[in-house]
N, C-alpha and C. Protein backbone atom coordinates (compact mmCIF):
# COMPACT_ATOMS: atom_id res chain seq x y z
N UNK A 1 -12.62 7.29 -163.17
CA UNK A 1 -12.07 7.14 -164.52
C UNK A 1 -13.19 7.16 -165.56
N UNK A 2 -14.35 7.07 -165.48
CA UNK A 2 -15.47 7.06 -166.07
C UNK A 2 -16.05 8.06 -166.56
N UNK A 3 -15.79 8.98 -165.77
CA UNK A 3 -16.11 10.29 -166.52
C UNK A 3 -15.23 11.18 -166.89
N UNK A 4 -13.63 11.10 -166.79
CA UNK A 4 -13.03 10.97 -167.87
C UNK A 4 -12.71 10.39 -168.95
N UNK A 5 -13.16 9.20 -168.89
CA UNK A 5 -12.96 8.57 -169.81
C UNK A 5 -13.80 8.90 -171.09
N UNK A 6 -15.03 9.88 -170.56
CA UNK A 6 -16.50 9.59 -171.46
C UNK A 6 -15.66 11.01 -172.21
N UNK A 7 -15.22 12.22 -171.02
CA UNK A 7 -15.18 13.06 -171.77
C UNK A 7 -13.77 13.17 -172.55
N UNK A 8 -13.06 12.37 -172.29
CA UNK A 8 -12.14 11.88 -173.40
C UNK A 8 -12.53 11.81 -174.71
N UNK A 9 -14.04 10.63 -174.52
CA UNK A 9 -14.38 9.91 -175.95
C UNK A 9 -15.01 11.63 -176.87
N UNK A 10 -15.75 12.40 -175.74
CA UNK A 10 -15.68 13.95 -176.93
C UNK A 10 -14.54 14.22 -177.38
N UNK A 11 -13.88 14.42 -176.91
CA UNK A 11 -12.78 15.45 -177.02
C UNK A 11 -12.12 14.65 -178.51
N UNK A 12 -11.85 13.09 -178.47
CA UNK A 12 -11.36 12.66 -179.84
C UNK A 12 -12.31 12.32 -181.04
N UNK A 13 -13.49 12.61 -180.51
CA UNK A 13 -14.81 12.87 -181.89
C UNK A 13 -14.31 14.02 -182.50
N UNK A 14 -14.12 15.25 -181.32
CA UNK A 14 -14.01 16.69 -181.98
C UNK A 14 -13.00 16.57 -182.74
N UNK A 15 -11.73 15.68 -182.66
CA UNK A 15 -10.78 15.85 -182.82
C UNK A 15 -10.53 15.05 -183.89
N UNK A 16 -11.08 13.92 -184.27
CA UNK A 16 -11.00 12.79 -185.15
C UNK A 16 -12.30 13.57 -185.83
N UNK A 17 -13.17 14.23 -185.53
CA UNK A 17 -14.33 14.05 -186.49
C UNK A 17 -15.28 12.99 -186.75
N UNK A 18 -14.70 11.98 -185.96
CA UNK A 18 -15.93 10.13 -186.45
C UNK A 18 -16.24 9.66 -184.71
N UNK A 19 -17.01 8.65 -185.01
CA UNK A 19 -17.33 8.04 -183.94
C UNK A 19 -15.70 7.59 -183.37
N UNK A 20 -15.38 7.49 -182.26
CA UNK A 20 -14.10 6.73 -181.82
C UNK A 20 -14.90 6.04 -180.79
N UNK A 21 -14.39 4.60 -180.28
CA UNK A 21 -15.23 3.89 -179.57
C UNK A 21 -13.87 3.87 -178.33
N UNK A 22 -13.61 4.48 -177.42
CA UNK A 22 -12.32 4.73 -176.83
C UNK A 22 -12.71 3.91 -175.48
N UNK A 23 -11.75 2.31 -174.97
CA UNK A 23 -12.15 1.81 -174.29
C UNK A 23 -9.93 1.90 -173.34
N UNK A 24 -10.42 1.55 -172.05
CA UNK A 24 -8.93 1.66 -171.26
C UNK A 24 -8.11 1.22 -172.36
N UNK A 25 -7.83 0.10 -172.83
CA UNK A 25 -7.08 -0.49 -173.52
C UNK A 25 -6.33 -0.05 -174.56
N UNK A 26 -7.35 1.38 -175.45
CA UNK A 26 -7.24 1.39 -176.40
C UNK A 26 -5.82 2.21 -176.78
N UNK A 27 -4.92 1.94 -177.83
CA UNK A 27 -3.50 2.77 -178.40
C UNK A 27 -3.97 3.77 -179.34
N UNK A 28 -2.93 4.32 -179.68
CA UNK A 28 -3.41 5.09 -180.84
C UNK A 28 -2.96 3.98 -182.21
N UNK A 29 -2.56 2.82 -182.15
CA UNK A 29 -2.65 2.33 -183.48
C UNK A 29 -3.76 1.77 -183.71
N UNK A 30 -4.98 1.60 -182.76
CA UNK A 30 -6.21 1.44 -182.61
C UNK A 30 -7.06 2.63 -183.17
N UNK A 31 -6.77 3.88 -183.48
CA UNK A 31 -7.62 4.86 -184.12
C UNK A 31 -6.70 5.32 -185.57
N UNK A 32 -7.47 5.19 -186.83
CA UNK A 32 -6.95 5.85 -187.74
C UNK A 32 -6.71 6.88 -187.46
N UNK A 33 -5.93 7.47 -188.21
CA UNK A 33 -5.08 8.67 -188.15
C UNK A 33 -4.92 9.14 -187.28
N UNK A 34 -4.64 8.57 -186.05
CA UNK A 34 -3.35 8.95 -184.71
C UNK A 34 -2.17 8.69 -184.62
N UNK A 35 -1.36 9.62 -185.54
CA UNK A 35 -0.29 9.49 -185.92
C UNK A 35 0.23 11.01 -184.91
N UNK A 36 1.53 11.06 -185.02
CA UNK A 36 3.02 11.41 -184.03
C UNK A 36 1.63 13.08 -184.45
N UNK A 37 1.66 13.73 -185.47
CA UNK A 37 1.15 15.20 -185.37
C UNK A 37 -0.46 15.43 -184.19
N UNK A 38 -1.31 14.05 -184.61
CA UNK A 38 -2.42 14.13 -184.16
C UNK A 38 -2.19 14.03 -182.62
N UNK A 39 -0.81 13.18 -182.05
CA UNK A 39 -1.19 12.96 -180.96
C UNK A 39 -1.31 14.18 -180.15
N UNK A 40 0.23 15.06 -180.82
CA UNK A 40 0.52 16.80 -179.95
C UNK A 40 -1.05 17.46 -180.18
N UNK A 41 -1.57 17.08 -181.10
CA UNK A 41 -3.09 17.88 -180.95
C UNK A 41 -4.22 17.40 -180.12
N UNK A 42 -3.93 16.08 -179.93
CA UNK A 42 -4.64 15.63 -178.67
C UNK A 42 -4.44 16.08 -177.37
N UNK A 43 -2.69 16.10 -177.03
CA UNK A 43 -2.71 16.37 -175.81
C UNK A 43 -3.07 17.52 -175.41
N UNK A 44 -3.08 18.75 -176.24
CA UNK A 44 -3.00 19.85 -176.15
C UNK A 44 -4.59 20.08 -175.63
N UNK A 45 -5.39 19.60 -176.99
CA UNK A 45 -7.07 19.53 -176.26
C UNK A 45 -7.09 18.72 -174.69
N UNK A 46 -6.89 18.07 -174.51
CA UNK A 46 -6.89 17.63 -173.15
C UNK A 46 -6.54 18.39 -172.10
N UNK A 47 -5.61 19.25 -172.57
CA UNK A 47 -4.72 20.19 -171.62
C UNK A 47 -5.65 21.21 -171.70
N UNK A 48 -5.99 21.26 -172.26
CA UNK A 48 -6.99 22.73 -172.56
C UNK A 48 -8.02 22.37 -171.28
N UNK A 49 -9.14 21.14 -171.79
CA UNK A 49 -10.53 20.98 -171.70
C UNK A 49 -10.15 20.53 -169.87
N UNK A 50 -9.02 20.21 -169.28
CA UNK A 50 -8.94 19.93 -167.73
C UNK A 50 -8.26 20.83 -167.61
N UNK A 51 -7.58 21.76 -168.11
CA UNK A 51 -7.04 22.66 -167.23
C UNK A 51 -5.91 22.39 -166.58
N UNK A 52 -5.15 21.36 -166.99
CA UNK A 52 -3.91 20.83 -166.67
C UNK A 52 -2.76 20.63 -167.60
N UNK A 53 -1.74 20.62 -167.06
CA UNK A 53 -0.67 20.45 -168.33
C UNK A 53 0.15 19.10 -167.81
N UNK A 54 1.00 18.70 -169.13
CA UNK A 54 1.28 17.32 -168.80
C UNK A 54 2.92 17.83 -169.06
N UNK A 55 4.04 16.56 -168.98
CA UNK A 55 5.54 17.13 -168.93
C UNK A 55 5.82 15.91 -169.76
N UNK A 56 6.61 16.34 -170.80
CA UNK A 56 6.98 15.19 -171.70
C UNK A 56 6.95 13.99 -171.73
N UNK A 57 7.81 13.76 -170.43
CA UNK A 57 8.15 12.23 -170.00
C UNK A 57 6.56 11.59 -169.47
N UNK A 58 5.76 12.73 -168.78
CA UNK A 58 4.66 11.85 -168.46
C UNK A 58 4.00 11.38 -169.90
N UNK A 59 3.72 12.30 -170.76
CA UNK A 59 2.91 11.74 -172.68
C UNK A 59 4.25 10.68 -172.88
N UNK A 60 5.24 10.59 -172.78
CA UNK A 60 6.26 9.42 -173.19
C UNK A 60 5.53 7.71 -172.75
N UNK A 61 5.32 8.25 -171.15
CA UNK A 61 5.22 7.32 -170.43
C UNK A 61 3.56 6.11 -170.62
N UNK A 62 2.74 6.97 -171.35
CA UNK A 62 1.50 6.11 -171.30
C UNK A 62 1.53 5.78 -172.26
N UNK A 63 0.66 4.75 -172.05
CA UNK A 63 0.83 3.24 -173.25
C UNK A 63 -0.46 3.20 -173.53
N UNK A 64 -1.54 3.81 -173.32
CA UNK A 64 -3.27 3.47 -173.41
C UNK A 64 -4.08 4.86 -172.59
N UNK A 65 -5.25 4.39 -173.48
CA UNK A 65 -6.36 5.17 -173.24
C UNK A 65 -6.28 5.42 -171.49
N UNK A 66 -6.67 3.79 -170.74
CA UNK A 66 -6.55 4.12 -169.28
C UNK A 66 -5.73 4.75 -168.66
N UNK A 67 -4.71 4.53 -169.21
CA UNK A 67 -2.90 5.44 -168.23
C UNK A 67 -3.50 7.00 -168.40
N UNK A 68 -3.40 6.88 -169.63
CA UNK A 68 -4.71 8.63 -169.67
C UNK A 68 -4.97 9.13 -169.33
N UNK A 69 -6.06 8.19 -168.96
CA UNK A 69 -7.16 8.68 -167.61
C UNK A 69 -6.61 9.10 -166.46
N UNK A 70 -5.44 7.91 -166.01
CA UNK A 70 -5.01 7.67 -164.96
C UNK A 70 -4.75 8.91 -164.40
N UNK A 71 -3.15 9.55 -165.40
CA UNK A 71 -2.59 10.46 -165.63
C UNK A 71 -3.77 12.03 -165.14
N UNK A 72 -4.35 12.22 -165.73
CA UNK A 72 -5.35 13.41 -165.93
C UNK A 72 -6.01 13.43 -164.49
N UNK A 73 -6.52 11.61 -164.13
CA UNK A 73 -6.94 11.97 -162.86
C UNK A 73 -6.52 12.85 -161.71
N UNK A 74 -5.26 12.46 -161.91
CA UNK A 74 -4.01 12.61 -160.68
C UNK A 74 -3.68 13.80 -160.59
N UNK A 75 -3.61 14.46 -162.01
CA UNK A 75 -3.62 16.36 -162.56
C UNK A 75 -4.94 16.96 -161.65
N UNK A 76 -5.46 16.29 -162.06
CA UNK A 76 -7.24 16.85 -161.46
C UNK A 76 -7.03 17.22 -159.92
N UNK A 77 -6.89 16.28 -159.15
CA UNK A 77 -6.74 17.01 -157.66
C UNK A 77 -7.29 15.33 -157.15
């Protein structure tokens, strides 16, 4: 989870533009402007940068940064 997690924390610099300090815990009411548009642009970079795609109910289903991870791991192989 650690090194997704790190390359998570790029992917929402690129994406936020600022430092984000992205720890398991963290929500999106924890990062300014991660609101309902930013999130579809998150997942999408994610989907991109692993090479995996996610199914509605799974982005429904996580509650935090770690589930995230979790999630992506499990995509990964």
């Amino acid at each position: 989870m650690t090194d997704t997690l790190s390359q998570l924390q790029s992917i929402f610099e690129d994406i936020f533009f600022d430092e984000v300090n992205l720890l398991p815990e963290t929500t999106a009411e924890d990062v300014d402007e991660w609101d309902s548009l930013m999130h579809v642009t998150v997942v999408v970079a994610i989907e991109k940068h692993f090479g995996i795609s996610f199914s509605t109910g799974e982005v429904e289903e996580v509650k935090n940064v770690g589930e995230l991870c979790k999630l992506i791991d499990s995509k990964k192989g």
